[in-house]
Structure formats: structure tokens, C-alpha cells
Protein backbone atom coordinates (compact mmCIF):
# COMPACT_ATOMS: atom_id res chain seq x y z
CA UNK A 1 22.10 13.60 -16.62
CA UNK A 2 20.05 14.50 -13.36
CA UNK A 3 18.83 12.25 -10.79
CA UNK A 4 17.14 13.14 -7.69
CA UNK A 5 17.07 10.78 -4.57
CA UNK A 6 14.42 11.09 -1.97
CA UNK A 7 15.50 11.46 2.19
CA UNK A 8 14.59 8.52 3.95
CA UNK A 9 14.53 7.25 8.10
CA UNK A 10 16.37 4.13 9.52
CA UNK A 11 15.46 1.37 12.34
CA UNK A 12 12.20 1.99 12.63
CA UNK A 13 12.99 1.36 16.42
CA UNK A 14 14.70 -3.12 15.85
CA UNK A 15 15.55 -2.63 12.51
CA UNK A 16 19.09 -1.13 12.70
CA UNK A 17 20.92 -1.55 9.65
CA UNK A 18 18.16 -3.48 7.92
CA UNK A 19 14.97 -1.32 7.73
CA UNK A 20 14.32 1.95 5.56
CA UNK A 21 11.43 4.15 5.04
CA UNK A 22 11.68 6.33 1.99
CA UNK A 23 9.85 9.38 2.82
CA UNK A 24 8.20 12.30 0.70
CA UNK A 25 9.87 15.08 2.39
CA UNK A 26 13.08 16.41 0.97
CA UNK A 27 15.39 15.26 -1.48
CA UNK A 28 18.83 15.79 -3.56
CA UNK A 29 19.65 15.83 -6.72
CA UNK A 30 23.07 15.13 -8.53
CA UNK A 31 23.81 16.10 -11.94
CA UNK A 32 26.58 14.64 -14.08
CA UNK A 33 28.59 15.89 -16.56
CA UNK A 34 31.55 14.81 -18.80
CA UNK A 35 35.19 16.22 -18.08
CA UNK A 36 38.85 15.29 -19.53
CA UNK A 37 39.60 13.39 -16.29
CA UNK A 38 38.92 12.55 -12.78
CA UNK A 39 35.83 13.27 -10.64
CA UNK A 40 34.91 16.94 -9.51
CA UNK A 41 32.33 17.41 -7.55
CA UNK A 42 30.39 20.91 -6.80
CA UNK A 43 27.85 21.54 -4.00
CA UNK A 44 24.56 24.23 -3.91
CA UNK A 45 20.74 24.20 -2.61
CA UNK A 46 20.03 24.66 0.97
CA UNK A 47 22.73 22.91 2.49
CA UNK A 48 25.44 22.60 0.18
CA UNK A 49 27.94 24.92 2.20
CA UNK A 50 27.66 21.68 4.27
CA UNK A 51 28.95 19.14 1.66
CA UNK A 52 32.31 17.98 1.29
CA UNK A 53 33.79 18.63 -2.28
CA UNK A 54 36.86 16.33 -1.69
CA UNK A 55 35.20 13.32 -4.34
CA UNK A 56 37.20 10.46 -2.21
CA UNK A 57 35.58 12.02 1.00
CA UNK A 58 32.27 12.68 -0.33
CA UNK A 59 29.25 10.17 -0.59
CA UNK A 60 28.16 10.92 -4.02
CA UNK A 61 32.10 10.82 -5.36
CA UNK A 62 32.79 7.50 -4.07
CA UNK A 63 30.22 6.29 -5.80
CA UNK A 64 31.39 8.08 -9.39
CA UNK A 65 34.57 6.87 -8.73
CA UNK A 66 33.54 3.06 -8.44
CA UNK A 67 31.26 3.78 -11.56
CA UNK A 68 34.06 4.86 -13.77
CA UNK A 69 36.45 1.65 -12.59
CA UNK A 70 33.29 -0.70 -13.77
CA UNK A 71 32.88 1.03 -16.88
CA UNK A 72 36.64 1.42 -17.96
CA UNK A 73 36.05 4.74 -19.62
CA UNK A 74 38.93 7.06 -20.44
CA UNK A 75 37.23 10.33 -19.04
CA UNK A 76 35.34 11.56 -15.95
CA UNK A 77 32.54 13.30 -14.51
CA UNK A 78 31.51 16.30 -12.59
CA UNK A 79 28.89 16.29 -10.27
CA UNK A 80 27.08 18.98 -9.38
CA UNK A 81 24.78 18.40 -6.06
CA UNK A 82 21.78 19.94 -4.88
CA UNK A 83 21.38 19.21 -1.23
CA UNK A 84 17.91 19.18 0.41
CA UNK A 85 18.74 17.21 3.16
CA UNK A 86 20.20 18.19 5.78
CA UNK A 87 23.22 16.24 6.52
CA UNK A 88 24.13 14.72 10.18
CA UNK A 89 20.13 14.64 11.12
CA UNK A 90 18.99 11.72 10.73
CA UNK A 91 17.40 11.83 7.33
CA UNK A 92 19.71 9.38 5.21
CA UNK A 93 21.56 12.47 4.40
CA UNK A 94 24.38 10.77 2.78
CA UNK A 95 22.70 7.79 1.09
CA UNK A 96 20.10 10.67 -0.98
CA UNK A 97 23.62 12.06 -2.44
CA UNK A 98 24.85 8.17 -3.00
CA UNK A 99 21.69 7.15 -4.47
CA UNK A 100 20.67 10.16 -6.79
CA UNK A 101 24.76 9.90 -7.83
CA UNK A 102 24.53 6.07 -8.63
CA UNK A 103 21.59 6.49 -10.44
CA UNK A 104 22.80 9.27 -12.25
CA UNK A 105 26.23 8.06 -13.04
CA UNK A 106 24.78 4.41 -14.46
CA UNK A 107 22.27 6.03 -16.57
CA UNK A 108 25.02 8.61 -17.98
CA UNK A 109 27.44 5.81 -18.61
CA UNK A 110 25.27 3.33 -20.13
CA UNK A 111 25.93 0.56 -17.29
CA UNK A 112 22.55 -0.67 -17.58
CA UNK A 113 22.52 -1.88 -13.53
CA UNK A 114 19.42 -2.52 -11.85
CA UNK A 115 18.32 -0.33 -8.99
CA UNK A 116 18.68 -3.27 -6.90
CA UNK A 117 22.39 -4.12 -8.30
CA UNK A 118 23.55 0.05 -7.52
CA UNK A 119 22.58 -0.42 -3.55
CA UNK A 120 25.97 -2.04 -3.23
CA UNK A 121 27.73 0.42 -4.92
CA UNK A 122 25.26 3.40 -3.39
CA UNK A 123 26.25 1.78 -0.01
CA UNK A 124 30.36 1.90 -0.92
CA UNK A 125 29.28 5.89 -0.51
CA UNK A 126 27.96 5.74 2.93
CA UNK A 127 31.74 4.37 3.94
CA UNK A 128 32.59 8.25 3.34
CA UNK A 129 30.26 9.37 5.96
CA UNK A 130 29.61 6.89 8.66
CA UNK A 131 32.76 4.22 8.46
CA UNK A 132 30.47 1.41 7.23
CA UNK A 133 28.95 0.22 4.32
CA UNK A 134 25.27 0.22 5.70
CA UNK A 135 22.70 -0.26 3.04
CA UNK A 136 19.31 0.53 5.06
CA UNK A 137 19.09 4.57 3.88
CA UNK A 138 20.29 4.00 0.41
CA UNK A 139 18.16 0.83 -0.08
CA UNK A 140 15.17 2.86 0.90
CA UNK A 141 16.23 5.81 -1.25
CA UNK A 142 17.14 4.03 -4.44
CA UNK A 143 14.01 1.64 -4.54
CA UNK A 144 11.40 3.84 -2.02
CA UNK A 145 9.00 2.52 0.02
CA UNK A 146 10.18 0.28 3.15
CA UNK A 147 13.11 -1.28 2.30
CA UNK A 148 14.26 -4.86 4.77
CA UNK A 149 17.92 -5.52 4.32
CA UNK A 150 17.55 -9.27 4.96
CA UNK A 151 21.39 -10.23 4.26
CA UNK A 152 24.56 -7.97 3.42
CA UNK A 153 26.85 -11.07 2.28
CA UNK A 154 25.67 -11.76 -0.31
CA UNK A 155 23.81 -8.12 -0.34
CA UNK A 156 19.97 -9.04 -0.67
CA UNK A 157 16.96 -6.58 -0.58
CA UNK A 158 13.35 -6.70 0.00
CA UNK A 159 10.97 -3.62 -0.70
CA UNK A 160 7.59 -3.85 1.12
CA UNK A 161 4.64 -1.00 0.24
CA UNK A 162 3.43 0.52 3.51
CA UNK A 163 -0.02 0.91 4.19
CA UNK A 164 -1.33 3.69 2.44
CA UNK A 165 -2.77 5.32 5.87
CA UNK A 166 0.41 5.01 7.08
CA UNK A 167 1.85 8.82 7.73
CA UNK A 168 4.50 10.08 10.10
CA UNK A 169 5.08 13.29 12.12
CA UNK A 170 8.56 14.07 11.56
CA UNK A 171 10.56 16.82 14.22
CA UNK A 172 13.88 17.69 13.52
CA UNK A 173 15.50 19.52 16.69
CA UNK A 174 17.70 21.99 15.50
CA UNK A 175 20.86 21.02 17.90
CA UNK A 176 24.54 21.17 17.23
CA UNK A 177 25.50 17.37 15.74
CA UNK A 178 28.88 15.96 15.90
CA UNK A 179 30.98 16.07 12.63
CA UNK A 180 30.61 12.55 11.47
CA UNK A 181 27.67 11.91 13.82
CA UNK A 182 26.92 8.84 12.68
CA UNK A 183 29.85 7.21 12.34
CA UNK A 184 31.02 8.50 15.68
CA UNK A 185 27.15 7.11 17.17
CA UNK A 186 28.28 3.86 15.82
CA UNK A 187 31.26 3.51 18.13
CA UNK A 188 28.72 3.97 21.23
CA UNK A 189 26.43 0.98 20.20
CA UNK A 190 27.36 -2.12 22.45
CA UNK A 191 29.27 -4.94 20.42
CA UNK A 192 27.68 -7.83 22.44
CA UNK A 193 24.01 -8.36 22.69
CA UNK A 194 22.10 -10.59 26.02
CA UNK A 195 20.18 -13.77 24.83
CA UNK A 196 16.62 -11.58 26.12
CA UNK A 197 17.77 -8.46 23.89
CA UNK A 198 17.94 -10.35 21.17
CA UNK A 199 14.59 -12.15 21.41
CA UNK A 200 12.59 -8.58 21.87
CA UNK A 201 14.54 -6.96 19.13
CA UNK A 202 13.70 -9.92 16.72
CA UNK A 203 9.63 -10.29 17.83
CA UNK A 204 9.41 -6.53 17.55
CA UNK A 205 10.79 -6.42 13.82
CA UNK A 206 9.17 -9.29 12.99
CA UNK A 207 5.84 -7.85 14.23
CA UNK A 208 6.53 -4.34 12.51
CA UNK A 209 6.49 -6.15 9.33
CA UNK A 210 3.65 -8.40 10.03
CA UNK A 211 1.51 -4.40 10.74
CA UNK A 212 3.10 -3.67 7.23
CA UNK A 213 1.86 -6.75 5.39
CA UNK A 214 -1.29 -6.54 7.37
CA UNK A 215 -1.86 -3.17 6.34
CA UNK A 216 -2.23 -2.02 10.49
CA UNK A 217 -0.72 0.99 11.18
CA UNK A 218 -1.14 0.64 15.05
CA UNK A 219 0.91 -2.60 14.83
CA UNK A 220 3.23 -0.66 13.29
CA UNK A 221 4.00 1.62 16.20
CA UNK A 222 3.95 -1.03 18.80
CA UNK A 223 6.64 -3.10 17.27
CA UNK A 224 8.79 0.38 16.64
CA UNK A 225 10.86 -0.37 20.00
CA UNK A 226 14.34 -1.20 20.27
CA UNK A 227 15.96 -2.37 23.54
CA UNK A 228 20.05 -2.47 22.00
CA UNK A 229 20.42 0.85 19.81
CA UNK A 230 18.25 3.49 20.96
CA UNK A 231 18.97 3.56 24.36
CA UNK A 232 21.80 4.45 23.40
CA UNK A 233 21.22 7.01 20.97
CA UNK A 234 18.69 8.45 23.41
CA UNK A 235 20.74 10.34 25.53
CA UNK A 236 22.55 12.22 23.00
CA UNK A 237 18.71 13.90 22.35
CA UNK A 238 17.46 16.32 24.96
CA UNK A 239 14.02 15.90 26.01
CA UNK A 240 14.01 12.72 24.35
CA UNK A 241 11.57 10.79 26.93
CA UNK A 242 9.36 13.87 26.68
CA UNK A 243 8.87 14.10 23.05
CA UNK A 244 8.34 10.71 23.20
CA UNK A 245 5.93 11.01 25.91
CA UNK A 246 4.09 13.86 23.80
CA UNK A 247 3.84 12.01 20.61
CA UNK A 248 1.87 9.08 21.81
CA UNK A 249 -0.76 11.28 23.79
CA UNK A 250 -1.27 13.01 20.77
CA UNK A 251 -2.21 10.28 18.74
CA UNK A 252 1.16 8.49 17.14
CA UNK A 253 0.98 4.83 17.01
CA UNK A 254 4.70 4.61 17.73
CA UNK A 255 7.91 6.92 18.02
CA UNK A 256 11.56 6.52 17.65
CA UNK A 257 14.72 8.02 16.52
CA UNK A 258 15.45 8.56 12.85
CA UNK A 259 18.55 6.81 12.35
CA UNK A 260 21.32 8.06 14.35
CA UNK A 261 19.37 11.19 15.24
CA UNK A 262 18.50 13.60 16.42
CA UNK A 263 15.49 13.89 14.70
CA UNK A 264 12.55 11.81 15.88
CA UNK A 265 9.83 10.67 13.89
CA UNK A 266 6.48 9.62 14.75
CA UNK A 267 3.99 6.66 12.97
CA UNK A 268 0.33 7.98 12.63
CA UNK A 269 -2.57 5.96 11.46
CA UNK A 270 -4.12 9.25 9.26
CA UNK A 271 -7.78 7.56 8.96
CA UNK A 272 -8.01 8.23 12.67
CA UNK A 273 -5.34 10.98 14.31
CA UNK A 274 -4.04 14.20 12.32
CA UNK A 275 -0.11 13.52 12.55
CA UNK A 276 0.33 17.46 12.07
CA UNK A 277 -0.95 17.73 15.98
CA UNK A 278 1.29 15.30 16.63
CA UNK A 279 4.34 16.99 14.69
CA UNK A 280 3.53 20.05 16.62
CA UNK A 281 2.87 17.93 20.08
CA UNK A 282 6.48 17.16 19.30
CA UNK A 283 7.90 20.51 18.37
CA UNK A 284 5.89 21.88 21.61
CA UNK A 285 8.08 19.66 23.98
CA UNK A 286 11.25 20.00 22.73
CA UNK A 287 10.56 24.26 23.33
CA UNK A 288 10.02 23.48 26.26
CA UNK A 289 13.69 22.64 27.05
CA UNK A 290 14.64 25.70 25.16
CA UNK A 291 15.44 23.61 22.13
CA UNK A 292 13.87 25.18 18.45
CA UNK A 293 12.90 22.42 15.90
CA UNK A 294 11.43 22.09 12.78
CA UNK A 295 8.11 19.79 12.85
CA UNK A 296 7.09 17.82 8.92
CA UNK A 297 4.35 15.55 8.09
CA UNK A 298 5.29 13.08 5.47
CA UNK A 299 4.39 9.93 3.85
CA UNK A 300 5.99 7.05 2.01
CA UNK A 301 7.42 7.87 -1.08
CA UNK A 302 7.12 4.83 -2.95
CA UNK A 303 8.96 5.64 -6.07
CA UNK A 304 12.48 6.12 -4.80
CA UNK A 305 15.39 8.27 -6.68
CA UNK A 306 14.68 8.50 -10.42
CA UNK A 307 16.39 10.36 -14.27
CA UNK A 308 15.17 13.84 -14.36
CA UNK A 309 16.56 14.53 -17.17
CA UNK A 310 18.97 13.26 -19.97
CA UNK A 311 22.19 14.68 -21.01
């Protein structure tokens, strides 16, 4: 049984740990396969020499391992990953592996769970990675489009379509990450929160939504600022302000930081600017402080992680 899972971004500038954006861009897939006992799990693709193979330590394996104590079977699995995205950037890394292995796993073992009933368990993965059970990346990945988690206890979900002019420049600096980067981002984040904070986070997410039910893309990228999170994650990117700078003269609605970084990520309203000039308005700046990065354009990708193939 194959699955593949798509990459996806985080925040959106207020949303932190409640808004994903599946995006078109890369993806990984899992494939699982019967063994006498146990889980096993085996890495290739692009960045596979970069996955962890220990199952208990591994996004994915988790995930199989929780799958197997539901179903009460008296065998295991092996899961073979294809990794496409690469891990510690920003790019819901870990949740792809989680999702695409959920997915997988349930279809495999008959389980019959919704897409919406595996985000818990897909989110049990992200544990592995970050230290906490955050369901924003693998809510996006599992069900695609822009995902709002609106309450963790009890988990509960809403998927939004974006507007379908809605594209994003995405620029991926190619600087050394932390092992663990986001769980270790997480212990930077301030635990308490001022009264005015608060206020501009909430009017900002509440307006980003708004642009996405309204279908206005420039909305969009106004509301995509966050006074709590991303200053904080902002000075772990060089040239940050710059890129940022750079972005918006080129023609993005909006910028911020894809999840816990480093790669930033741009909205672009593609009836009216070209978001590869802005991708490469982007790449241009971060050269300039001697820094080499990849620059995307993707869109939505409103499907989310889906069987490839039976087995």
C-alpha cells in the first residue's frame, strides 16, 4: 500500500499551531508492507539519508505503531519512505511522512478512519520531531487546502479552499538548521502573551480568513503578520527584514516565515503580479548576504495525501 502526502506551510504569520496551507510543491510517499513482527522502517528519495530509521523516533513509525495497537493485529509493517521534503525547513517535513504513513497504514489495515479521525493520530507523529503534538502541518497535509485548527481538546478541524488566484513565492535559504529545529524553536517562543498582542494576533487571523472566504488575495497578505512568534523566529534567518523588504516591492501581498523556518514564503495575487519575480526578488536578497537558496512557485494543493496504490 502507497500513500503520498503533500509538503505544506504553517502560521501564515497569527496562525501558529492552528493554520495550514497544503501546497503543490513536494511531497513523500510511504509504502507499507507486511512483516512477522514489529515496525521497520527504511528511508530513500532525495533526502532520505536525512530520516531517522529508529520507528519510535521517527514520524511516520509512531504513527504505525499507534495503528497496529488500534487494530490488535498479530503482525507488523515495514515502511519504506520516499522523502521529498526536506526535513528541518519549514515545509511540514515531518507531518508529509505522518500523514502519507497514517493514510497508508489505515488503508492497509482495513481501519476504515476518516481523514479527519487520522489527524490525531498523524499529529502523535509530530511528538517525534518537534516535542508536541501540533496538528497545523499534518491537518493541512492529510485533508489539503487551508486547514484552521479551531480546538485541540477535543481535536476539531476546519478545511477552507483558498482562492484560486491565490499563489505563493516560496524561498528556501539553504542554511545549516539545528537538529530538532523545531522543537528546539519552540522553547524560544514566549509563554506569556500582553493583553495588546493578543488582540492584533486575533484581528489579523480573523481577517486572513475573512480574505480567504472573500476570495481577496490582498487581504490575505495584510492579515499574514504576527506580533508573538515571528519575531522571534526572525532572528534565527539572516537577511530576514530584507527578503521581506524585497518580496513586497516585487509584488507579494504578504510574507512570513514557513513554520519554524527558515524558509520564507510569499502570498501573490497571480491575476495581477508574477510570484516567480517575486521568488527570485527573494532569492536575489538573500545572495546578497552570501546566503544560496532555492526560490519555488506553488499553489494550493487542494487534494491532500491520497492511496497510490493497493497492496
Amino acid at each position: 500500500m502507497r500513500a503520498s502526502a503533500p509538503s505544506t506551510v504553517a502560521n501564515l504569520g497569527p496562525g501558529f499551531d492552528v493554520f495550514g496551507l497544503a501546497l503543490n510543491l513536494f511531497s513523500d510517499v510511504v509504502e507499507v508492507q507486511v512483516i512477522d513482527c514489529g515496525v521497520e522502517v527504511v528511508a530513500g528519495g532525495r533526502f532520505g539519508h536525512l530520516v531517522p530509521l529508529d520507528p519510535k523516533g521517527n514520524t511516520a513509525g509512531v504513527v504505525a505503531l499507534k495503528l497496529l495497537e488500534l487494530a490488535g493485529v498479530d503482525f507488523g509493517l515495514r515502511l519504506r519512505i520516499w522523502k521529498g521534503v526536506r526535513p528541518g525547513y519549514g515545509l511540514g517535513s515531518s507531518g508529509c511522512s505522518a500523514a502519507a504513513s497514517a493514510l497508508a497504514v489505515n488503508e492497509l489495515l482495513g481501519l476504515g478512519l476518516s481523514k479527519e479521525e487520522l489527524i490525531p493520530i498523524a499529529a502523535l507523529g509530530e511528538l517525534a520531531s518537534s516535542g508536541a503534538a501540533h496538528a497545523d502541518n499534518v491537518s493541512a497535509s492529510l485533508l489539503g487546502g487551508l486547514t484552521i485548527v479551531r480546538s485541540y481538546e477535543p481535536l476539531d478541524v476546519v478545511k477552507l479552499e483558498p482562492p484560486e488566484n491565490l499563489v505563493l513565492a516560496v524561498c528556501i535559504p539553504l542554511i545549516d538548521v539545528p537538529e530538532k529545529k523545531t522543537e528546539y524553536t519552540r522553547t524560544l517562543l514566549p509563554k506569556d502573551v500582553a493583553l495588546r498582542q493578543m488582540v492584533h494576533n486575533v484581528a489579523h487571523a480573523s481577517a486572513l480568513i475573512a480574505g480567504v472566504a472573500l476570495g481577496d488575495v490582498e487581504l490575505i497578505g495584510k492579515a499574514m503578520n504576527d506580533c508573538v512568534v515571528e519575531p522571534v523566529r526572525a532572528k534565527l534567518i539572516p537577511a530576514y527584514e530584507e527578503v521581506r523588504r524585497r518580496a513586497l516591492r516585487a509584488g507579494a501581498c504578504g510574507v512570513a516565515i514557513g513554520g519554524a523556518g527558515p524558509t520564507m514564503i510569499a502570498v501573490v495575487d497571480g491575476w495581477r503580479d508574477d510570484a516567480s519575480e517575486v521568488a527570485k526578488a527573494m532569492g536575489e536578497a538573500f545572495a546578497e548576504f552570501g546566503i544560496e537558496a532555492e526560490t519555488h512557485v506553488a499553489r494550493p494543493d487542494l487534494e491532500g495525501a491520497k492511496i497510490l496504490s493497493g497492496g
